[in-house]
N, C-alpha and C. Protein backbone atom coordinates (compact mmCIF):
# COMPACT_ATOMS: atom_id res chain seq x y z
N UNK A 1 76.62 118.04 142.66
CA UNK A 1 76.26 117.42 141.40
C UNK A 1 74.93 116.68 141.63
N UNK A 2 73.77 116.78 140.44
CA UNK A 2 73.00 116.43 140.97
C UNK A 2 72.50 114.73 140.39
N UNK A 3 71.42 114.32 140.74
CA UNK A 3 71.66 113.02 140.05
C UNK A 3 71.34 112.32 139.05
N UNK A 4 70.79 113.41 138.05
CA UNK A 4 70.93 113.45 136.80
C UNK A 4 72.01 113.76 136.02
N UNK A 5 73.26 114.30 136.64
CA UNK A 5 74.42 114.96 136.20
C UNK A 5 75.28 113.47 136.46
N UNK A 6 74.92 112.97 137.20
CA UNK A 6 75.85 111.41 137.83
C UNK A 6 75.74 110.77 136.59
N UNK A 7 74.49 110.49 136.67
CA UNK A 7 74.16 109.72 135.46
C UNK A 7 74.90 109.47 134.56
N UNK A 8 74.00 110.54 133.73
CA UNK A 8 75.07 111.28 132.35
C UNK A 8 76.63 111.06 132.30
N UNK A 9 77.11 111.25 133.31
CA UNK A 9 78.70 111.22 133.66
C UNK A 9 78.99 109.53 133.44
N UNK A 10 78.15 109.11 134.35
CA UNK A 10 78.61 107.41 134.28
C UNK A 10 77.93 106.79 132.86
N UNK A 11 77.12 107.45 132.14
CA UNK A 11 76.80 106.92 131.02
C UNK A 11 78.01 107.82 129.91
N UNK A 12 78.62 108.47 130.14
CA UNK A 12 79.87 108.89 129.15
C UNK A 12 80.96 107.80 129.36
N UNK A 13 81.42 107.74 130.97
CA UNK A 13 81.98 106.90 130.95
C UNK A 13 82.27 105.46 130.52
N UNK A 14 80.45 105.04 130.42
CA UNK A 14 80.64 103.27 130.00
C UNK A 14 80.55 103.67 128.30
N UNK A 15 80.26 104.61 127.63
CA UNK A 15 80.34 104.72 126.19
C UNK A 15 82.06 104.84 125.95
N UNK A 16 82.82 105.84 126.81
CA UNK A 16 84.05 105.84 126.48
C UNK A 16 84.99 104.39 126.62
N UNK A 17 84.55 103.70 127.47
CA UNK A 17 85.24 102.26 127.79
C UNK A 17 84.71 101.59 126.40
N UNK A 18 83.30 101.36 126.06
CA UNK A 18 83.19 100.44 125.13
C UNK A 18 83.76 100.97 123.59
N UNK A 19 83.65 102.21 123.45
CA UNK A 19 84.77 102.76 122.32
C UNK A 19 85.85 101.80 122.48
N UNK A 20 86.44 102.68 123.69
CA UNK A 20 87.75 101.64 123.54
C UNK A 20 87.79 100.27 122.67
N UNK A 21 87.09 99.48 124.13
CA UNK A 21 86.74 97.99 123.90
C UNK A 21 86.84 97.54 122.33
N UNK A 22 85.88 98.45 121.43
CA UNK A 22 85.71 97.89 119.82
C UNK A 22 87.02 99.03 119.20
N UNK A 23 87.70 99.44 119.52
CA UNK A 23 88.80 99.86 118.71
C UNK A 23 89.98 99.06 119.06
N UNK A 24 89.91 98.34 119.98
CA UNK A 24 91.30 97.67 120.60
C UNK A 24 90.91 95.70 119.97
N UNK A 25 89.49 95.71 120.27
CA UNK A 25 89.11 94.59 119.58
C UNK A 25 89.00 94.57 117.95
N UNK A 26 88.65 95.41 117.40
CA UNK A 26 89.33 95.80 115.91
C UNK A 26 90.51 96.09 114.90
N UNK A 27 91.37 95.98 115.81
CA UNK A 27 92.58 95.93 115.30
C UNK A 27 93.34 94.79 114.85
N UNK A 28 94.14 95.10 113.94
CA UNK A 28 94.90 93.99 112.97
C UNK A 28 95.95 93.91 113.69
N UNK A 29 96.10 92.54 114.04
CA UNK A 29 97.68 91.79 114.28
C UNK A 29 98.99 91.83 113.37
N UNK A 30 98.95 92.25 111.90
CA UNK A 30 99.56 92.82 111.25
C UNK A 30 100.84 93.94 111.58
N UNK A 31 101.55 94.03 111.25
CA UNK A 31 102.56 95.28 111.52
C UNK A 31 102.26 96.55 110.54
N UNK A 32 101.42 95.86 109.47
CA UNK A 32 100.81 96.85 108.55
C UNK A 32 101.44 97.43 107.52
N UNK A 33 101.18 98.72 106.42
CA UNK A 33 102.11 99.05 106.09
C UNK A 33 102.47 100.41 106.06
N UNK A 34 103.65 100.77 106.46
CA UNK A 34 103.71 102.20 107.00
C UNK A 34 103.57 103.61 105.50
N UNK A 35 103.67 103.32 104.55
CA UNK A 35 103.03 104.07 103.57
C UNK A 35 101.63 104.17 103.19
N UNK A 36 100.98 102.91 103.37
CA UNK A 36 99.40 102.96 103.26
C UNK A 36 98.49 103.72 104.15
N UNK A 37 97.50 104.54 103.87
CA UNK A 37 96.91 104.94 104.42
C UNK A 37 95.10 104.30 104.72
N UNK A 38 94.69 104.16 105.59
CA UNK A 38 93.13 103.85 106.11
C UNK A 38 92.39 104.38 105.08
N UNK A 39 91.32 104.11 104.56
CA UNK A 39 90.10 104.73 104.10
C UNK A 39 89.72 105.87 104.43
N UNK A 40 89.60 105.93 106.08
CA UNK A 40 88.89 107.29 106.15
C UNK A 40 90.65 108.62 106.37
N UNK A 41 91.19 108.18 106.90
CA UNK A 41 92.37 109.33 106.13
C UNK A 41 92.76 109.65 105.15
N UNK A 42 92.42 109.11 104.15
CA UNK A 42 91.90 109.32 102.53
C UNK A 42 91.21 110.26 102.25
N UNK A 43 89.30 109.74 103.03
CA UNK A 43 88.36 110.73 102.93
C UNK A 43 88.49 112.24 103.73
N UNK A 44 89.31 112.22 104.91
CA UNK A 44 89.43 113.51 105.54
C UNK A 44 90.68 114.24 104.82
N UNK A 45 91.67 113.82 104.20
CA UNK A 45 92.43 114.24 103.27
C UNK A 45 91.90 114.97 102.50
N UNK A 46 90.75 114.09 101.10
CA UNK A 46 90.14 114.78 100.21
C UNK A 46 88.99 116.16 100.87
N UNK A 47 88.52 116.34 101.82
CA UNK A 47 87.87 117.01 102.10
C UNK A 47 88.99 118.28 102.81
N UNK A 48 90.13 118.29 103.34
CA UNK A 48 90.85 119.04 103.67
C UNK A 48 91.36 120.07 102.23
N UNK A 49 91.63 119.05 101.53
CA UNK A 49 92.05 119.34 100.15
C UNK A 49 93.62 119.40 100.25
N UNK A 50 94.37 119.27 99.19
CA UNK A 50 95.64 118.96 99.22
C UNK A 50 96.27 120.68 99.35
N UNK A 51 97.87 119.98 99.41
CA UNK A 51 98.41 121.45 100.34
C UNK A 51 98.87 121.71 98.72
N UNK A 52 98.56 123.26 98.26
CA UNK A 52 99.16 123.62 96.55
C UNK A 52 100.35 123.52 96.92
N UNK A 53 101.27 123.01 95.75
CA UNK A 53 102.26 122.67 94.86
C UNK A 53 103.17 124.37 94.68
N UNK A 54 104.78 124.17 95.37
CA UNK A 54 105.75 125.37 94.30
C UNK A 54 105.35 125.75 93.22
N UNK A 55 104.94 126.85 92.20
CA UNK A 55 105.03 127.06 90.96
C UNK A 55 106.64 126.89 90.53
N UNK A 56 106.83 126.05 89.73
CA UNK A 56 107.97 125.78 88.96
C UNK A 56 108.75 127.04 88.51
N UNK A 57 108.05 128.07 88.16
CA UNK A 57 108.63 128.97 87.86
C UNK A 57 109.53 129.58 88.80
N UNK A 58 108.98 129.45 89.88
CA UNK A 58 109.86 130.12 90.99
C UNK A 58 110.64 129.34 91.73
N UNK A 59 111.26 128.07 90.88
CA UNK A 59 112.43 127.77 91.33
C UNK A 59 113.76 128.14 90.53
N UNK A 60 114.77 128.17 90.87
CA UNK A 60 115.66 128.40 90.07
C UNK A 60 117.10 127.63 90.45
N UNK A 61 117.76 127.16 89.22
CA UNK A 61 118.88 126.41 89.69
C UNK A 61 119.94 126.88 88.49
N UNK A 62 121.53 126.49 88.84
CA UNK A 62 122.40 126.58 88.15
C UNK A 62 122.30 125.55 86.69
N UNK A 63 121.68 124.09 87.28
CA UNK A 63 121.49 122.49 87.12
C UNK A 63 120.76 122.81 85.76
N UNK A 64 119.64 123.87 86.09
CA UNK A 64 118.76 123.83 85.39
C UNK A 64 119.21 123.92 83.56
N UNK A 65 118.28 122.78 82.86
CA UNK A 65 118.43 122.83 81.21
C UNK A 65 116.89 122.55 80.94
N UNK A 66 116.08 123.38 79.99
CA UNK A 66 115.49 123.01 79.16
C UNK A 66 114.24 122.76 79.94
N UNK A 67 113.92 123.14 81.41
CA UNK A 67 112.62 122.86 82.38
C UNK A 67 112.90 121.55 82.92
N UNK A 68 114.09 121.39 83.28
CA UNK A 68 114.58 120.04 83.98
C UNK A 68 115.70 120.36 84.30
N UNK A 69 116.27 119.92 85.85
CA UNK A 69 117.31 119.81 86.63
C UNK A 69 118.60 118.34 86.07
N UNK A 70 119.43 119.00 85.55
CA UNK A 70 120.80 117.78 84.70
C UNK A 70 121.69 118.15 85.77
N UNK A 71 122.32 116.93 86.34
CA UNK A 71 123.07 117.48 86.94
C UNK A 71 124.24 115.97 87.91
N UNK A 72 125.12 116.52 87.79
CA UNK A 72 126.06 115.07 88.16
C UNK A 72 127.26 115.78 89.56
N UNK A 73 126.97 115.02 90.87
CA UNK A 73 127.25 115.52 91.83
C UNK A 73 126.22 116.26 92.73
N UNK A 74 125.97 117.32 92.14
CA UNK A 74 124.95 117.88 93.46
C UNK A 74 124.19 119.04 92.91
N UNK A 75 123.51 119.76 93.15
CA UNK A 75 122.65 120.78 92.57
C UNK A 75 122.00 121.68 93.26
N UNK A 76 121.96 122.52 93.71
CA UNK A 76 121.60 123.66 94.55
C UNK A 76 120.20 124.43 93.96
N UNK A 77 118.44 123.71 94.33
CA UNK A 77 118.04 125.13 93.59
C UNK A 77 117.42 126.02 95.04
N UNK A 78 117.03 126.90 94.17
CA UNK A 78 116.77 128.35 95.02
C UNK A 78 115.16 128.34 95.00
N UNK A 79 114.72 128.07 95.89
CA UNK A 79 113.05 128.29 95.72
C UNK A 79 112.52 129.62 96.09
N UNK A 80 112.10 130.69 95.37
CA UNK A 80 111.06 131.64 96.28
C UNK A 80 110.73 131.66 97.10
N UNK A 81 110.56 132.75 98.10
CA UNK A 81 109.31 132.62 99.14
C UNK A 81 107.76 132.62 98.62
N UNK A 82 107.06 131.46 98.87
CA UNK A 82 106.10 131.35 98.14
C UNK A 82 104.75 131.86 99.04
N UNK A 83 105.14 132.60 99.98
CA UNK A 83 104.27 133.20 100.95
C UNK A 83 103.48 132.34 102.28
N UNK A 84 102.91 131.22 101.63
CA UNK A 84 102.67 130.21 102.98
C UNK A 84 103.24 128.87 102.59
N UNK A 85 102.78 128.23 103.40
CA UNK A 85 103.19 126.80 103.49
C UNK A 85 102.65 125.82 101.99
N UNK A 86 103.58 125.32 101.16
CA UNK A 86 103.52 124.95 99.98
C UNK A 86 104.64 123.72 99.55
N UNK A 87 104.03 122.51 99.03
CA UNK A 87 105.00 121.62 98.30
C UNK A 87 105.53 121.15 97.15
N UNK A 88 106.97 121.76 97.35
CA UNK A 88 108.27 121.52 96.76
C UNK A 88 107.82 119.66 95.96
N UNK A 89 107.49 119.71 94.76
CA UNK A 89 107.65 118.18 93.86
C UNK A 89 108.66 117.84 93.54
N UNK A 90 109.50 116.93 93.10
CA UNK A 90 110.35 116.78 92.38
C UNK A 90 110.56 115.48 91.94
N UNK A 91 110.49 114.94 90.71
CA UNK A 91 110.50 113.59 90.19
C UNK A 91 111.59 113.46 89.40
N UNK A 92 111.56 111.94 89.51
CA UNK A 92 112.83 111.21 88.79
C UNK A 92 112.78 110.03 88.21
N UNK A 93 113.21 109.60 87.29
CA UNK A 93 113.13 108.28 87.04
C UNK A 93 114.10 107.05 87.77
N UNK A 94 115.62 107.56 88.04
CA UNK A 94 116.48 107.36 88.80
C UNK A 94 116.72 108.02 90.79
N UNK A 95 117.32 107.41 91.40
CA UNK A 95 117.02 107.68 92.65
C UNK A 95 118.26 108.47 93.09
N UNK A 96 117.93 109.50 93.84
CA UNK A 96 118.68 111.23 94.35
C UNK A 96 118.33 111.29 95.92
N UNK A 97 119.53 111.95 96.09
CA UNK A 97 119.25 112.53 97.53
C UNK A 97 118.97 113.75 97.62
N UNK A 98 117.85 114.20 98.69
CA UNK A 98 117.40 115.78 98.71
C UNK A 98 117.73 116.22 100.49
N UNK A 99 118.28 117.60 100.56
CA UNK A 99 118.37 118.11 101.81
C UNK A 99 117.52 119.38 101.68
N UNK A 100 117.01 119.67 102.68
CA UNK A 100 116.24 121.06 102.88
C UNK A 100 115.95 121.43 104.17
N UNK A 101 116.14 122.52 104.77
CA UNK A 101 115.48 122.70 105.99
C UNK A 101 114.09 122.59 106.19
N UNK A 102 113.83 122.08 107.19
CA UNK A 102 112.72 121.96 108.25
C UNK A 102 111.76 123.39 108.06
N UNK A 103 110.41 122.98 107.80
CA UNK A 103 109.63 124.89 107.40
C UNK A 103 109.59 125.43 109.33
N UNK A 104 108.91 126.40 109.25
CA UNK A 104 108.97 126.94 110.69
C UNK A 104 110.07 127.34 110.88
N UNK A 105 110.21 127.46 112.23
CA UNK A 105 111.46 127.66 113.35
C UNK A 105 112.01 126.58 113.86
N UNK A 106 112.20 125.49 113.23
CA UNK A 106 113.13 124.47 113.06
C UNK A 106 114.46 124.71 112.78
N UNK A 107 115.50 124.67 113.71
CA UNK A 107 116.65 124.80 113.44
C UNK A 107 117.27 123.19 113.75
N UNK A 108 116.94 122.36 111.92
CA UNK A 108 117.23 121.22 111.23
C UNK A 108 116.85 120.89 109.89
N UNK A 109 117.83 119.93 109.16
CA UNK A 109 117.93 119.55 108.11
C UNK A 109 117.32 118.22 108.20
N UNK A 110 116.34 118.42 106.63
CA UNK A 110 115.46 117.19 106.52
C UNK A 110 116.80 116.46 105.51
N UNK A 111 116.98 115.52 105.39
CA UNK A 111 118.05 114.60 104.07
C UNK A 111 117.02 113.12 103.83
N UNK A 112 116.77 113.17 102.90
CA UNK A 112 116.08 111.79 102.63
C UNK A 112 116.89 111.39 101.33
N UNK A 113 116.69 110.39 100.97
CA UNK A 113 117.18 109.17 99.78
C UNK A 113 116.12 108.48 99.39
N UNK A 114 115.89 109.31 98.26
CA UNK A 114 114.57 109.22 97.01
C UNK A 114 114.65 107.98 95.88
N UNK A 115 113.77 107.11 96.15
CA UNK A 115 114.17 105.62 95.43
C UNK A 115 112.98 105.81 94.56
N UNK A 116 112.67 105.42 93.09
CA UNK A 116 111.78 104.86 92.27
C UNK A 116 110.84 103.49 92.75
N UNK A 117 109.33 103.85 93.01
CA UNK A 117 108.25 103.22 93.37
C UNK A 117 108.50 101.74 92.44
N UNK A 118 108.05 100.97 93.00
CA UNK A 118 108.01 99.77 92.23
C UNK A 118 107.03 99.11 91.13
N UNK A 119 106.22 100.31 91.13
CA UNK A 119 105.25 100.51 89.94
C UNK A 119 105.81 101.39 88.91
N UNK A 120 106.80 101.62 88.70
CA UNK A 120 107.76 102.06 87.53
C UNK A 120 107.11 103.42 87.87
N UNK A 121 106.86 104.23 88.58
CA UNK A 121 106.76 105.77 88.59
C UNK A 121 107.42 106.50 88.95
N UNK A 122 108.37 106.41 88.81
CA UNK A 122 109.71 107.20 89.36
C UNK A 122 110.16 107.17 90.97
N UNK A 123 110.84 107.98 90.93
CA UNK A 123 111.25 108.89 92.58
C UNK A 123 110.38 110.24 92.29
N UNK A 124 110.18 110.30 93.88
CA UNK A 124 109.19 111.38 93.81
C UNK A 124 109.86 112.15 95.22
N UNK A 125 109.80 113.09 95.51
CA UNK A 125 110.30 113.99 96.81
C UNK A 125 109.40 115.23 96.74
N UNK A 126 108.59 115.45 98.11
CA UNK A 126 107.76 115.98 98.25
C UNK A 126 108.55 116.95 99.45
N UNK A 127 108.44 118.36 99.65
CA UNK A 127 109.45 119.00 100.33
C UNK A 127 108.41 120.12 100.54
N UNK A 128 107.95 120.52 102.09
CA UNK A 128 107.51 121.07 102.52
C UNK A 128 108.13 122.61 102.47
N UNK A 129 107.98 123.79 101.88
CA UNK A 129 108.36 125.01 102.10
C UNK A 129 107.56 126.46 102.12
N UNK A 130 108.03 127.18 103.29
CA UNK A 130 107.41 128.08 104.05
C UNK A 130 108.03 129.70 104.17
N UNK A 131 108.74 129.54 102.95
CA UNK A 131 109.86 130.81 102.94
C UNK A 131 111.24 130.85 101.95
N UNK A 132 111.61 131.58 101.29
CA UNK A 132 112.81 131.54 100.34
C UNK A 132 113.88 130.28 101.16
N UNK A 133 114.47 129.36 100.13
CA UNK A 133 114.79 128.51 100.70
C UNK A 133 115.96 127.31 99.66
N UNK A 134 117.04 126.97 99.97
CA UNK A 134 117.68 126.34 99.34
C UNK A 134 117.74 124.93 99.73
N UNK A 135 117.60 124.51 98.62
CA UNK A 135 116.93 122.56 98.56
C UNK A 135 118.62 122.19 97.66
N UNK A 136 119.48 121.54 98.52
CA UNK A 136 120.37 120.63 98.00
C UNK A 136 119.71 119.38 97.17
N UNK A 137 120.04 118.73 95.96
CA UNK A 137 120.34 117.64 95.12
C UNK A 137 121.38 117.52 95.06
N UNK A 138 121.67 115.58 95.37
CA UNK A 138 122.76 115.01 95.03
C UNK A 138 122.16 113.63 94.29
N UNK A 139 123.17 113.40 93.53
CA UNK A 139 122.96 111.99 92.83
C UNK A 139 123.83 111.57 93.11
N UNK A 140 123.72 110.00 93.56
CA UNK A 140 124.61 109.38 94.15
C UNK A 140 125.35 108.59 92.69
N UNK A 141 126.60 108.09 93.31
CA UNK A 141 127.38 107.04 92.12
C UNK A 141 127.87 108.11 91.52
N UNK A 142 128.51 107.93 90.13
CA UNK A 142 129.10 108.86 88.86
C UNK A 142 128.66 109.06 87.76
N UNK A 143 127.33 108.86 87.42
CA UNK A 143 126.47 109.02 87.32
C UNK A 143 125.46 110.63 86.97
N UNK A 144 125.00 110.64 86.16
CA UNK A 144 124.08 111.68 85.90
C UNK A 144 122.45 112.26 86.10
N UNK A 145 121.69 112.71 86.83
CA UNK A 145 120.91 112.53 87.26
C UNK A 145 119.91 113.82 86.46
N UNK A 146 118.67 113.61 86.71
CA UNK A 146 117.45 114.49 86.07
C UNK A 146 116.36 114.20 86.64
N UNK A 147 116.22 115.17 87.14
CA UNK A 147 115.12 115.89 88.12
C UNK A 147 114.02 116.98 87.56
N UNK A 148 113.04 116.21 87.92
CA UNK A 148 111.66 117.46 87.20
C UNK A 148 111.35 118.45 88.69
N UNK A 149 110.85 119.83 88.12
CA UNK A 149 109.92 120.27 89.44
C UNK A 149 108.75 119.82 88.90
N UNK A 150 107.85 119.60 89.32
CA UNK A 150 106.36 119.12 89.12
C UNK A 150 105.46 119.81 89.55
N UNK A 151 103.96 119.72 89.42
CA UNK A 151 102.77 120.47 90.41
C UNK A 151 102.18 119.59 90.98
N UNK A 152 102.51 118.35 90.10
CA UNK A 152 101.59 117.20 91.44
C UNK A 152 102.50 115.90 91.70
C-alpha cells in the first residue's frame, strides 16, 4: 500500500468516527414516538412513491353489503392475486381485529387490533398482499361492525 493509499484510508477513517461523533451527539434523550416518522423518511418515502393499493373490486366477501363489509362476529374476505406486492386498506369508524398471512414464504399469521386514531379518523388496517389470499375480520364485543376496502 502506498502512501498515498494510507492516507486516504486514515482520512476515511477520521471522517467515519466524526460521523459517528455528530450522530450520537445529535440525538434526542426522548424515547420518541414510535409512529412518527423523521423528515427525511418522509422525503425518501415520497420519492420511492407509495406501494399501490388492492383494487376493491377484487376483493370479495360473504360480509359484503352495498361496497361495505357488515358484519357481527367475524368475516372472511377473499382477495385476488393481485400479481405483486400490494396494500390491502381497510377502514372503520369502530375498532376490529384483522388476521392475514405474512406475504412471501412466511409460514405466519399477522393478527393486529385496529383502534380509531384520536383525530376522529377511524381505524385503518393496512395489510400487505402478494398472492390470492384470505384476510379474517373479527369485531370484538356483540356488537356490529363496518368495514370499508379503500385505495388510500
Amino acid at each position: 500500500m502506498s502512501g498515498g493509499q494510507k492516507a486516504l484510508l486514515a482520512a476515511l477513517g477520521v471522517l467515519l468516527v466524526a460521523l459517528f461523533a455528530v450522530a450520537v451527539g445529535a440525538g434526542r434523550d426522548d424515547r420518541g414516538d414510535p409512529v412518527a416518522r423523521s423528515a427525511l423518511v418522509e422525503r425518501l418515502g415520497r420519492l420511492g412513491g407509495e406501494r399501490a393499493a388492492v383494487d376493491p373490486a377484487t376483493v370479495g366477501a360473504d360480509c359484503a353489503e352495498g361496497g361495505r363489509l357488515v358484519f357481527a362476529g367475524g368475516c372472511v374476505l377473499r382477495v385476488a392475486d393481485p400479481g405483486e406486492l400490494r396494500t390491502l386498506v381497510l377502514r372503520s369508524a369502530a375498532s376490529f381485529t384483522v388476521e392475514a398471512p405474512a406475504p412471501g414464504d412466511a409460514e405466519f399469521t399477522v393478527r393486529d387490533e385496529v383502534t380509531p386514531a384520536g383525530d376522529g379518523t377511524g381505524a385503518v388496517a393496512r395489510i400487505a398482499v402478494d398472492r390470492a389470499t384470505d384476510v379474517l375480520l373479527r369485531c370484538p364485543g356483540l356488537g356490529t361492525c363496518t368495514v370499508t376496502v379503500a385505495t388510500s
